[in-house]
Protein backbone atom coordinates (compact mmCIF):
# COMPACT_ATOMS: atom_id res chain seq x y z
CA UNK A 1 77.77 108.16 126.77
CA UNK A 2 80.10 108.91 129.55
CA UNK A 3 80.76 111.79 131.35
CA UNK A 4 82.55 115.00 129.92
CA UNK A 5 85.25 117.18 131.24
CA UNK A 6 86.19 120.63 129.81
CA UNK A 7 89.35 122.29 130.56
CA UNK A 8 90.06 125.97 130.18
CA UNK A 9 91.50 127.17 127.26
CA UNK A 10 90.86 128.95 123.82
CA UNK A 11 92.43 125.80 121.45
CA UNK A 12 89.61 123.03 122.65
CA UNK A 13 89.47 120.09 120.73
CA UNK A 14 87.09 117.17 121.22
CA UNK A 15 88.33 113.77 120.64
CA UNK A 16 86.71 110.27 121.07
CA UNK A 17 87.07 107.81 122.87
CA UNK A 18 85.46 104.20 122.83
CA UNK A 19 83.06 104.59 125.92
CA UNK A 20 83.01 108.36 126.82
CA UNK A 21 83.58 111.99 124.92
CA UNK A 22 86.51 114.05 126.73
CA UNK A 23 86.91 117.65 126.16
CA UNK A 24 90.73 118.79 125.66
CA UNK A 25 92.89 121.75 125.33
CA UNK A 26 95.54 121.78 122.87
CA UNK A 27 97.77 121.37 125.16
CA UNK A 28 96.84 118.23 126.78
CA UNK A 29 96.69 116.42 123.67
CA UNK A 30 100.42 115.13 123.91
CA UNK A 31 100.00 113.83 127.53
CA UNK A 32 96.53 112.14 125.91
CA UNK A 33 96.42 108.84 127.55
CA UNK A 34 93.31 108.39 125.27
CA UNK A 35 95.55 108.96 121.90
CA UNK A 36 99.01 107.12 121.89
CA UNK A 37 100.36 109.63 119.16
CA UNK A 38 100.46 113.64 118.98
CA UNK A 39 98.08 116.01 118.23
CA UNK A 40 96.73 115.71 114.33
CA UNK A 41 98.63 119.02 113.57
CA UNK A 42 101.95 117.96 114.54
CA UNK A 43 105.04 116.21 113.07
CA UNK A 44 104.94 112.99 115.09
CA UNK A 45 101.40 112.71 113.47
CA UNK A 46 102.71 112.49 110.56
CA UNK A 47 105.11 110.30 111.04
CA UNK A 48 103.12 107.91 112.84
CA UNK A 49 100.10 108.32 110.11
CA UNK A 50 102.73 107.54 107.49
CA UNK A 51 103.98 104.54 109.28
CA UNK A 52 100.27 103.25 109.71
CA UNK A 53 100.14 103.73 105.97
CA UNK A 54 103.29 101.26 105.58
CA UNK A 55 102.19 98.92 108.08
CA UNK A 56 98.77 97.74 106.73
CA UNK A 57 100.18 96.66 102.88
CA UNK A 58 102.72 94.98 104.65
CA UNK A 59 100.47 93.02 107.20
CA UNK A 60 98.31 92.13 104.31
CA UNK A 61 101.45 91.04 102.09
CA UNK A 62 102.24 88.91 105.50
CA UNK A 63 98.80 87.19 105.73
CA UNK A 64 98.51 86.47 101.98
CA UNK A 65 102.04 84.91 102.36
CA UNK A 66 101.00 82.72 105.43
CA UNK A 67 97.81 81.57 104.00
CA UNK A 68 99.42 80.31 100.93
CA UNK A 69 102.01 78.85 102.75
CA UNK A 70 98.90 77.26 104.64
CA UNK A 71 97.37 75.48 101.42
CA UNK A 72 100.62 74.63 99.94
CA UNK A 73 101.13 72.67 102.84
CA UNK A 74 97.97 70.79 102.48
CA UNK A 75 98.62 70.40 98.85
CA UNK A 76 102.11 69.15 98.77
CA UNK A 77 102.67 66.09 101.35
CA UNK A 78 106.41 67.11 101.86
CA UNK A 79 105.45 70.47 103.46
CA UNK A 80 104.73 70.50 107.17
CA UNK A 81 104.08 73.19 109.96
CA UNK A 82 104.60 71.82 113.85
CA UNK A 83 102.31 74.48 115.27
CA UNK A 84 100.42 78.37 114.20
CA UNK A 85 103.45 80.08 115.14
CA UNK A 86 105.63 77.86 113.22
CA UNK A 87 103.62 79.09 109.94
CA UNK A 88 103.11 82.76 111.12
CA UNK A 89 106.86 83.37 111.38
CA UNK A 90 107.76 81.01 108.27
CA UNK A 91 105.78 83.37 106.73
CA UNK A 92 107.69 86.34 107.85
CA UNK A 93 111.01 84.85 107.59
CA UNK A 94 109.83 84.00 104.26
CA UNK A 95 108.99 87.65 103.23
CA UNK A 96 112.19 88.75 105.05
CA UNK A 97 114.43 86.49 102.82
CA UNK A 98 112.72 87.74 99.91
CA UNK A 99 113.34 91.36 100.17
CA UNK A 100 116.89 91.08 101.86
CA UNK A 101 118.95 87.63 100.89
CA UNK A 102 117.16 86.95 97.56
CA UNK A 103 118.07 90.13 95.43
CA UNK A 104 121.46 89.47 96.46
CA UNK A 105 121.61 85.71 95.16
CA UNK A 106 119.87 86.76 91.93
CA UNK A 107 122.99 89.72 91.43
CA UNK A 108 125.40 87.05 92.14
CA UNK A 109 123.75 84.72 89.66
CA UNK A 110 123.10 86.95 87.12
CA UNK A 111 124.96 85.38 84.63
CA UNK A 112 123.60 81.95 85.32
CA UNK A 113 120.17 83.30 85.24
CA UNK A 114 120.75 84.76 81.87
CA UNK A 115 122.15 81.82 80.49
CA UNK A 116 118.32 79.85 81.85
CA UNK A 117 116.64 82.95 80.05
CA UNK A 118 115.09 83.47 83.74
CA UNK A 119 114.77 79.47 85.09
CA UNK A 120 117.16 79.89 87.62
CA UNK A 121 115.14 82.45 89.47
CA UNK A 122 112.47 78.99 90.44
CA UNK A 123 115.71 77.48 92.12
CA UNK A 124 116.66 80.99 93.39
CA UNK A 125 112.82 80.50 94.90
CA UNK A 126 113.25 77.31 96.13
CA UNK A 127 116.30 77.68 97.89
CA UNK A 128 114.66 80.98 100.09
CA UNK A 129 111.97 78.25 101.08
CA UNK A 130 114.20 76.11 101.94
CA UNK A 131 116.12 78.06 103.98
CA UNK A 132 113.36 79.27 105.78
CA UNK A 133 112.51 75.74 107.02
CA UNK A 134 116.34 75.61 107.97
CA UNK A 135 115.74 78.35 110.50
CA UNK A 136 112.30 78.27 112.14
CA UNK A 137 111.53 75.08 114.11
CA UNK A 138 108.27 73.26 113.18
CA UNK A 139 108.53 73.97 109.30
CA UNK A 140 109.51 71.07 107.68
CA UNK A 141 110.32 71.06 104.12
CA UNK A 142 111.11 67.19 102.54
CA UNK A 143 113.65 68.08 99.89
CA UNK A 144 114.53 70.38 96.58
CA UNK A 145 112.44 69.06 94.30
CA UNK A 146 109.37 69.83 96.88
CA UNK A 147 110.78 73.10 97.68
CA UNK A 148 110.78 73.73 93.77
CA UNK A 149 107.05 72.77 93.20
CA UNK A 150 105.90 74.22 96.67
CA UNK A 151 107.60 77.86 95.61
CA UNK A 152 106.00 78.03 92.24
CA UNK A 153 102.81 77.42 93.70
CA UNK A 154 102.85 79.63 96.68
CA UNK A 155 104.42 82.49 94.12
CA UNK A 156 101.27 81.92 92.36
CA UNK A 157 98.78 81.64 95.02
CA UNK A 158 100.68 84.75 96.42
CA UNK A 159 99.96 86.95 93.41
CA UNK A 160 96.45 85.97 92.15
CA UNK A 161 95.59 86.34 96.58
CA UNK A 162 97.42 89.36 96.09
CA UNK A 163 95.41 91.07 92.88
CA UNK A 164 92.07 89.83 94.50
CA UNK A 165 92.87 91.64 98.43
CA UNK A 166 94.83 94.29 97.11
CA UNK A 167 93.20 94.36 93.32
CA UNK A 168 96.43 95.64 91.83
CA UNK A 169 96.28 99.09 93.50
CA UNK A 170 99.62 101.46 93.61
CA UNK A 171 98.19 102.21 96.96
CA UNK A 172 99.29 98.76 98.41
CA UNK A 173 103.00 98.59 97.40
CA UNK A 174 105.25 97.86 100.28
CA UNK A 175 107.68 100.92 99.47
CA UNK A 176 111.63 99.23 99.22
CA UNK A 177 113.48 102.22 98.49
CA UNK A 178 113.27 105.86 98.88
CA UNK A 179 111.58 107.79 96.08
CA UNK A 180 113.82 110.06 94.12
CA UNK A 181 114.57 113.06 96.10
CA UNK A 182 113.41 111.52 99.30
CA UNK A 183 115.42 110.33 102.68
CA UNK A 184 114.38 107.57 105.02
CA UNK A 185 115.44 108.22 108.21
């Protein structure tokens, strides 16, 4: 272990760090360079813990996206990535156009969609993955018809990836909207 330090004070806490225990006051919890949020008690604590809660189901929703972006485009000849990065942010773009341009194609097609009894969503689907290969460099995407295939297959890779990581807990559900009564600020 390393070596310890106590400050004066009644309010000592002791907190961790990877190579060596330090001995803090209360008060020097904030200025922690050890701890990059506030003390445990505090509202930026929560905040931050809350955020931390957010940002794991969505890094896991991101790398179940990328790897099934990864076998579809072993599995379907027209699908290409230039480089890692190329898939890594095709895979974010991808989840981006999902939550933010895709609900807003499926309201504008509603009627069309009801008319398929549901079909059109798979074109709806094919047309985000195509226009993710429109806008990142390196992901190349052949034509509709491959886009089509490739979609229902990474949809399906995506959820049964999903269930397995995430085995179909509430606990990992990427929050889209404010629950009732609540405020995102």
């Amino acid at each position: 272990m390393g070596e310890e330090s106590s400050f004066v004070g009644t309010d000592s806490v002791r907190l961790r760090h990877p190579s060596a225990g330090i001995r803090r006051n209360a008060a020097s919890r904030l200025k922690s360079p050890i701890l990059p949020f506030p003390a445990v008690g505090s509202r930026g604590a929560s905040h931050f813990h809350a955020m931390l809660s957010n940002l794991t189901p969505f890094l896991l929703h991101w790398a179940i996206t990328a790897v099934s972006l990864w076998v579809a485009s072993h599995l379907f000849k027209g699908i290409r990535f230039g480089s890692t990065g190329a898939l890594v942010v095709s895979a974010l773009l991808l989840g981006l156009a999902n939550a933010v341009v895709r609900p807003l194609l499926v309201l504008l097609t509603l009627p069309l969609t009801l008319i398929t009894f549901g079909l059109f969503l798979l074109v709806i689907n094919a047309l985000m993955l195509l226009l993710v290969a429109k806008l990142v460099d390196g992901f190349k995407v052949d034509g509709f018809w491959t886009a089509l295939w490739a979609s229902m297959f990474i949809a399906l890779l995506s959820l049964v990836l999903g269930a397995f990581v995430l085995g179909g807990s509430p606990d990992f559900t990427i929050e889209t909207s404010p629950a009732p009564g609540q405020v995102w600020l």
